[in-house]
Protein backbone atom coordinates (compact mmCIF):
# COMPACT_ATOMS: atom_id res chain seq x y z
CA UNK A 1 100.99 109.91 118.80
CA UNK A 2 100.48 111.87 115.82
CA UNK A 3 100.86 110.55 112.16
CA UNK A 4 101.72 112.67 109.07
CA UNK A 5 99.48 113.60 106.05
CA UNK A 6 102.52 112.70 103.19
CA UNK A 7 101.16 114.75 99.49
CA UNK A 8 103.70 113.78 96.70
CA UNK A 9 103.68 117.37 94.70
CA UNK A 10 106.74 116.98 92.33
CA UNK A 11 107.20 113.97 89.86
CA UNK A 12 109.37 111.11 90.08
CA UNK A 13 110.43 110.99 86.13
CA UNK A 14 114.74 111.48 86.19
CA UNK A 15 114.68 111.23 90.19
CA UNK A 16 117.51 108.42 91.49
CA UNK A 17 116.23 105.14 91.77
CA UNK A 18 116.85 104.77 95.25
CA UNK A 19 114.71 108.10 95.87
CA UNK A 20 111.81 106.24 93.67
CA UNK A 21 112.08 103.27 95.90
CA UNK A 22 111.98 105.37 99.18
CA UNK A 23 108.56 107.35 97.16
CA UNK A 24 106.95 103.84 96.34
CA UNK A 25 107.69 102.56 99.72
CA UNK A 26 105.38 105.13 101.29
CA UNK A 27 102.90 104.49 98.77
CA UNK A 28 103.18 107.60 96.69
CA UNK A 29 103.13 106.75 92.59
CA UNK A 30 102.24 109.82 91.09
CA UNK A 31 101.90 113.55 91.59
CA UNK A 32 98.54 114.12 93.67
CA UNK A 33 99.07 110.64 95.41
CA UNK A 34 98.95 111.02 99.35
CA UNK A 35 99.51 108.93 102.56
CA UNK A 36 98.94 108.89 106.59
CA UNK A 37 102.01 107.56 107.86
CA UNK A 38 102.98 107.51 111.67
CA UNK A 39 104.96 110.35 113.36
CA UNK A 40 108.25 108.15 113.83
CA UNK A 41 112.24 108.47 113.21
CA UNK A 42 111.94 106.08 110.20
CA UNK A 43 108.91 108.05 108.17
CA UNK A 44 111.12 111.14 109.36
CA UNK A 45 114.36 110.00 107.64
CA UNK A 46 112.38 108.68 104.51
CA UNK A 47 111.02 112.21 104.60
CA UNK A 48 114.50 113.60 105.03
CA UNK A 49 115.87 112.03 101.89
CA UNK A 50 112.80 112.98 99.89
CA UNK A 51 111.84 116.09 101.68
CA UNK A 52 111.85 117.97 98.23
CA UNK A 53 109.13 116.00 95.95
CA UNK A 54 106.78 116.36 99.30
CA UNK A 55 104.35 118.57 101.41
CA UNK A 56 104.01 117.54 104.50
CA UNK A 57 101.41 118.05 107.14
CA UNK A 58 100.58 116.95 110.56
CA UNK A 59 97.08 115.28 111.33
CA UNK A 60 95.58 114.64 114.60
């Protein structure tokens, strides 16, 4: 299975709470911040609901 490089590129300052949470729960503070996460349907609907502050890239 593959797993996801997750780069948080846009800030969280005026962003809705619940879209912080979802940020912080990936483990993503700050702009610059990044995180391997696994290739599933739940890192794929986090990513869906905070597609826009992130780049995301597959790793091997």
């Amino acid at each position: 299975m593959a797993n996801l490089n997750i780069k948080l590129v846009k800030s969280l300052n005026g962003r809705l709470e619940k879209h912080i949470a979802t940020a912080h729960s990936m483990g993503l503070r700050k702009i610059g911040d990044t995180t391997v996460q696994p290739d599933n349907a739940q890192t794929k609907g986090k990513i869906a609901k905070i597609g826009y502050l992130l780049q995301v890239t597959e790793v091997e």
